[in-house]
C-alpha atoms as a PDB file:
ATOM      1  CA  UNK A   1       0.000   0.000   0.000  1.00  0.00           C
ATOM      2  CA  UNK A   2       3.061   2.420   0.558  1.00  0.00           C
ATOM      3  CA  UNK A   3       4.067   1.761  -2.973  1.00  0.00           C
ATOM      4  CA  UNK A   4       0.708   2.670  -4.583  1.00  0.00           C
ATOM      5  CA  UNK A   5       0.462   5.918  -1.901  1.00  0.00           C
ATOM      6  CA  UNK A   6       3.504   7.006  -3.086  1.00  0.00           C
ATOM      7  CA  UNK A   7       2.406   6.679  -6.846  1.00  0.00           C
ATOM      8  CA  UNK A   8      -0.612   8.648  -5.971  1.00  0.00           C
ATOM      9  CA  UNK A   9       1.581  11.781  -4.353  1.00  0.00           C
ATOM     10  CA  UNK A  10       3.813  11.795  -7.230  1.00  0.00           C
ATOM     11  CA  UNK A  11       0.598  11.510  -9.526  1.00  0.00           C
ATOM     12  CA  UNK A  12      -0.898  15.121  -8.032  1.00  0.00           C
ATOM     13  CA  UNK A  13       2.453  16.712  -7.752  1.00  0.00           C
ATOM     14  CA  UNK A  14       2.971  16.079 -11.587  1.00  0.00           C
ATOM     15  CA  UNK A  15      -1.256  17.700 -12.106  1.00  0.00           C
ATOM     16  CA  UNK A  16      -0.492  20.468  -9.855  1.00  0.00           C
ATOM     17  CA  UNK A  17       3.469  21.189  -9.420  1.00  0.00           C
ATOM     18  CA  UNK A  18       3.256  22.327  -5.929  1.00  0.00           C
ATOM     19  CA  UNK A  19       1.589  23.618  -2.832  1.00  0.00           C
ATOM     20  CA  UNK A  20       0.145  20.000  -2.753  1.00  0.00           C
ATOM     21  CA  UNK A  21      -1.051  20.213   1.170  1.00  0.00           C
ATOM     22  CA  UNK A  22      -1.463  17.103   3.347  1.00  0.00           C
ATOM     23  CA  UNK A  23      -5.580  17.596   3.487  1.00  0.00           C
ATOM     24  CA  UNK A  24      -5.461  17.493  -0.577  1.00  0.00           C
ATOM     25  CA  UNK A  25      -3.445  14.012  -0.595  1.00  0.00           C
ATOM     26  CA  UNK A  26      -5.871  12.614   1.928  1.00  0.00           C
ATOM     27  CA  UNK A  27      -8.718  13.769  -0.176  1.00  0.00           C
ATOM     28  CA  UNK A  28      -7.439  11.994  -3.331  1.00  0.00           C
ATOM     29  CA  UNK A  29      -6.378   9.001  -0.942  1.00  0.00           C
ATOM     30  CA  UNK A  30      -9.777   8.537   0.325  1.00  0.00           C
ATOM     31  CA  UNK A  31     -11.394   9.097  -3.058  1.00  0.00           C
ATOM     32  CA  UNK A  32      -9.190   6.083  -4.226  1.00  0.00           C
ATOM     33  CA  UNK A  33     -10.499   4.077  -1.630  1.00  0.00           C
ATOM     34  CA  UNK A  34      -7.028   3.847   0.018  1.00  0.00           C
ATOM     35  CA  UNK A  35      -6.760   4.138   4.236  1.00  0.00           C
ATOM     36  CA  UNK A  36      -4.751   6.893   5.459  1.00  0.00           C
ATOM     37  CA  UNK A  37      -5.926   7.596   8.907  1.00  0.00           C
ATOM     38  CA  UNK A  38      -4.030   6.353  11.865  1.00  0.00           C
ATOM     39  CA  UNK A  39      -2.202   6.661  15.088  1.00  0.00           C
ATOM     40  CA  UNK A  40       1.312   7.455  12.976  1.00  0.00           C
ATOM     41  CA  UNK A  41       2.506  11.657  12.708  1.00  0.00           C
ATOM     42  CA  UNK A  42       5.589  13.703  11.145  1.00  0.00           C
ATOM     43  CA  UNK A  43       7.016  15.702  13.301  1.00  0.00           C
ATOM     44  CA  UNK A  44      10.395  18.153  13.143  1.00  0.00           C
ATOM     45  CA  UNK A  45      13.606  16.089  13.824  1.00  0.00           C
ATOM     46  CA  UNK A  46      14.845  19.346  16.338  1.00  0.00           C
ATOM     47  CA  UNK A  47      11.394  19.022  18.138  1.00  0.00           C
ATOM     48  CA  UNK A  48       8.767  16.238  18.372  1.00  0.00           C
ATOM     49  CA  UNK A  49       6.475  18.717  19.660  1.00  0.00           C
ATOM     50  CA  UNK A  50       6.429  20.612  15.983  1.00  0.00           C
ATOM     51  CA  UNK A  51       4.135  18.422  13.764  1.00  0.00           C
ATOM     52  CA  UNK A  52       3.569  18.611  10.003  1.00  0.00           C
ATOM     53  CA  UNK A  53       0.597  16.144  10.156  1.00  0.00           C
ATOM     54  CA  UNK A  54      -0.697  13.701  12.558  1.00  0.00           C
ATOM     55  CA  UNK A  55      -3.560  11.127  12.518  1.00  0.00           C
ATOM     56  CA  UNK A  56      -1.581   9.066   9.487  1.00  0.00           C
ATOM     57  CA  UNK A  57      -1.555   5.892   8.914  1.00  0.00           C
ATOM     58  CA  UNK A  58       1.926   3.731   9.128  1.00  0.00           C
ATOM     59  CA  UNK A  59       2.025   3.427   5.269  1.00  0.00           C
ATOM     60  CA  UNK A  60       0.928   6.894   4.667  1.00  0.00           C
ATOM     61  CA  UNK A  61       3.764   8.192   6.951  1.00  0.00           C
ATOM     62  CA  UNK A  62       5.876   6.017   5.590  1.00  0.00           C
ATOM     63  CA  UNK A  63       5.835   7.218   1.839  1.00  0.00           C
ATOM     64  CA  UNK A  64       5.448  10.799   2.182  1.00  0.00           C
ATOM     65  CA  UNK A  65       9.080  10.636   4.637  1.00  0.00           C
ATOM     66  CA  UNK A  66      10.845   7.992   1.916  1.00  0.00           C
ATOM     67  CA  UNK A  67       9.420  10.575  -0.672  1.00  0.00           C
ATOM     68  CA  UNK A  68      11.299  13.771   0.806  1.00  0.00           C
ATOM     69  CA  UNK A  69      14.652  11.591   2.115  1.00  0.00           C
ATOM     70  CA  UNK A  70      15.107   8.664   0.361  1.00  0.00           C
ATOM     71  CA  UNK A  71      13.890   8.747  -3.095  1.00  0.00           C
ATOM     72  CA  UNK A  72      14.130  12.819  -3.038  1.00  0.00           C
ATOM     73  CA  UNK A  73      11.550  13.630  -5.142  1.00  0.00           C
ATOM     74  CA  UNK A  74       9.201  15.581  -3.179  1.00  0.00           C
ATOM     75  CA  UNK A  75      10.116  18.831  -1.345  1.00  0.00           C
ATOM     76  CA  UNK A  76       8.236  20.461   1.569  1.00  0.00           C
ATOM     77  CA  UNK A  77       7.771  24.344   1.852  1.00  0.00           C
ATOM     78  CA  UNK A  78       6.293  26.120   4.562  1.00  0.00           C
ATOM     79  CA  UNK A  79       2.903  27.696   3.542  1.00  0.00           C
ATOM     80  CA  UNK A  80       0.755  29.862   5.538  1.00  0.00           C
ATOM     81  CA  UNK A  81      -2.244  28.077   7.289  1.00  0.00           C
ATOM     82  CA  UNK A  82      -5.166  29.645   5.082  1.00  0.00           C
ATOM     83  CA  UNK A  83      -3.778  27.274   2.131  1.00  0.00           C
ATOM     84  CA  UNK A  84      -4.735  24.433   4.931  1.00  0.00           C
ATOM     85  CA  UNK A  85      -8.215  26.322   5.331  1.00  0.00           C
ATOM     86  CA  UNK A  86      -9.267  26.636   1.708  1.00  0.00           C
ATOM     87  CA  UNK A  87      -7.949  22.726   1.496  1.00  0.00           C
ATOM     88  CA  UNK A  88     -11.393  22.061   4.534  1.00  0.00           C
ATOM     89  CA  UNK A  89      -9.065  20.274   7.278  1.00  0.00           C
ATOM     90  CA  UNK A  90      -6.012  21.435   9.765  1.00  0.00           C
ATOM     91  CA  UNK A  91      -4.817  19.993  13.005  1.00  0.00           C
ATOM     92  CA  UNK A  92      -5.980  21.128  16.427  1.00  0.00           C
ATOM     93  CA  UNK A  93      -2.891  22.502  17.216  1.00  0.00           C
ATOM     94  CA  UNK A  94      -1.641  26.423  17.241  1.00  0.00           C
ATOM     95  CA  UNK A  95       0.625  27.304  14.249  1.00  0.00           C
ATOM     96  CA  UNK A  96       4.763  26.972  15.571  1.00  0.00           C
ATOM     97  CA  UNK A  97       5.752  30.497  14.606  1.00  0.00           C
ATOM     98  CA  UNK A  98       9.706  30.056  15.177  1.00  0.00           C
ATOM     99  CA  UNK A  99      10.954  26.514  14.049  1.00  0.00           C
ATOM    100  CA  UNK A 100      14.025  27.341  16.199  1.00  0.00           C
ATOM    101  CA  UNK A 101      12.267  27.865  19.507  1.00  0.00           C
ATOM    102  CA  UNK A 102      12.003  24.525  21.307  1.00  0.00           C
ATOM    103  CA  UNK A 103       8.392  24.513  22.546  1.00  0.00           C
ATOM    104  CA  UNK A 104       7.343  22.289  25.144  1.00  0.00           C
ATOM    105  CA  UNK A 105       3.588  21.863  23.870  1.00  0.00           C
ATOM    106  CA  UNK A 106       2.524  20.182  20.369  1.00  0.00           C
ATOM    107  CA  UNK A 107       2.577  22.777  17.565  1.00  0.00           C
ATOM    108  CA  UNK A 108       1.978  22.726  13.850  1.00  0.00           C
ATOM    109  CA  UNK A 109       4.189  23.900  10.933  1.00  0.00           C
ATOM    110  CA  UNK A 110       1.698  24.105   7.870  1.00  0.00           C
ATOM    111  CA  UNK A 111       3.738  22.626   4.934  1.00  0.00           C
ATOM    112  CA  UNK A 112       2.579  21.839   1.139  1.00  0.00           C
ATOM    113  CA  UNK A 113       4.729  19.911  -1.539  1.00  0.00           C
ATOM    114  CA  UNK A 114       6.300  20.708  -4.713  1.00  0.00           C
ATOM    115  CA  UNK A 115       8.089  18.021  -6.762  1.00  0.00           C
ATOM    116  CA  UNK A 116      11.904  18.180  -6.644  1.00  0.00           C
ATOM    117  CA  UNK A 117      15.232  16.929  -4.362  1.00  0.00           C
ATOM    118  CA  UNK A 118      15.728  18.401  -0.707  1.00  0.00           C
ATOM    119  CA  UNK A 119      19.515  18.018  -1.117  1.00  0.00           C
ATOM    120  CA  UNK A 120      19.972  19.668  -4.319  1.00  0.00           C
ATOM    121  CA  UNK A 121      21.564  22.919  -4.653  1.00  0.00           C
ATOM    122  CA  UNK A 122      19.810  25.295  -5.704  1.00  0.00           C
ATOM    123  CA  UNK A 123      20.950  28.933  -7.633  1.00  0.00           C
END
């Protein structure tokens, strides 16, 4: 199920190019038929209390974090929260403000997609 999850992400970042939210993948995901809720969230490496999305399934988790780190083709961007609004769905958590403050309650850092490599330089 990964596999075919993955497909599906890559699928609607080659439609749209980018500012592909969470809520929108979950939307096509569900509209395939395909499970994506569960007990399983990304959260920033520096802070476990920053999350970009929560209430994933293990397989849904799974491919959107080989996406960005192993197969590099996906590339998150910080986005303001409205983009989450217009897309119907955003976590019950307040928006983390400063990704370098270390804050000891669970935050969220709105993110969207574009296709692309996080390690590649860019000019």
């Amino acid at each position: 199920m990964k596999e075919r999850i993955k497909e599906i992400i890559i699928e609607l970042l080659t439609q749209r190019d980018e500012n592909v939210s969470f809520a929108e993948i979950e939307r096509i995901l569900e509209r395939k038929g395909i499970s994506y809720f569960g007990d399983y969230s990304i959260h920033m490496p520096s802070n476990k209390n920053v999350k970009l999305w929560v209430g994933m399934s293990e397989d849904f988790c799974r491919a959107v974090v080989e996406l960005m780190f192993e197969d590099r083709t996906i590339i998150p961007r910080n986005v303001p929260s409205t983009l989450y609004i217009f897309d119907g769905k955003i976590p019950d958590y307040p928006v983390a403000e400063n990704l370098h403050h270390m804050y000891e309650t669970e935050r969220w850092f709105p993110i969207a997609f574009s296709l692309g490599n996080l390690y590649e330089e860019r000019i």
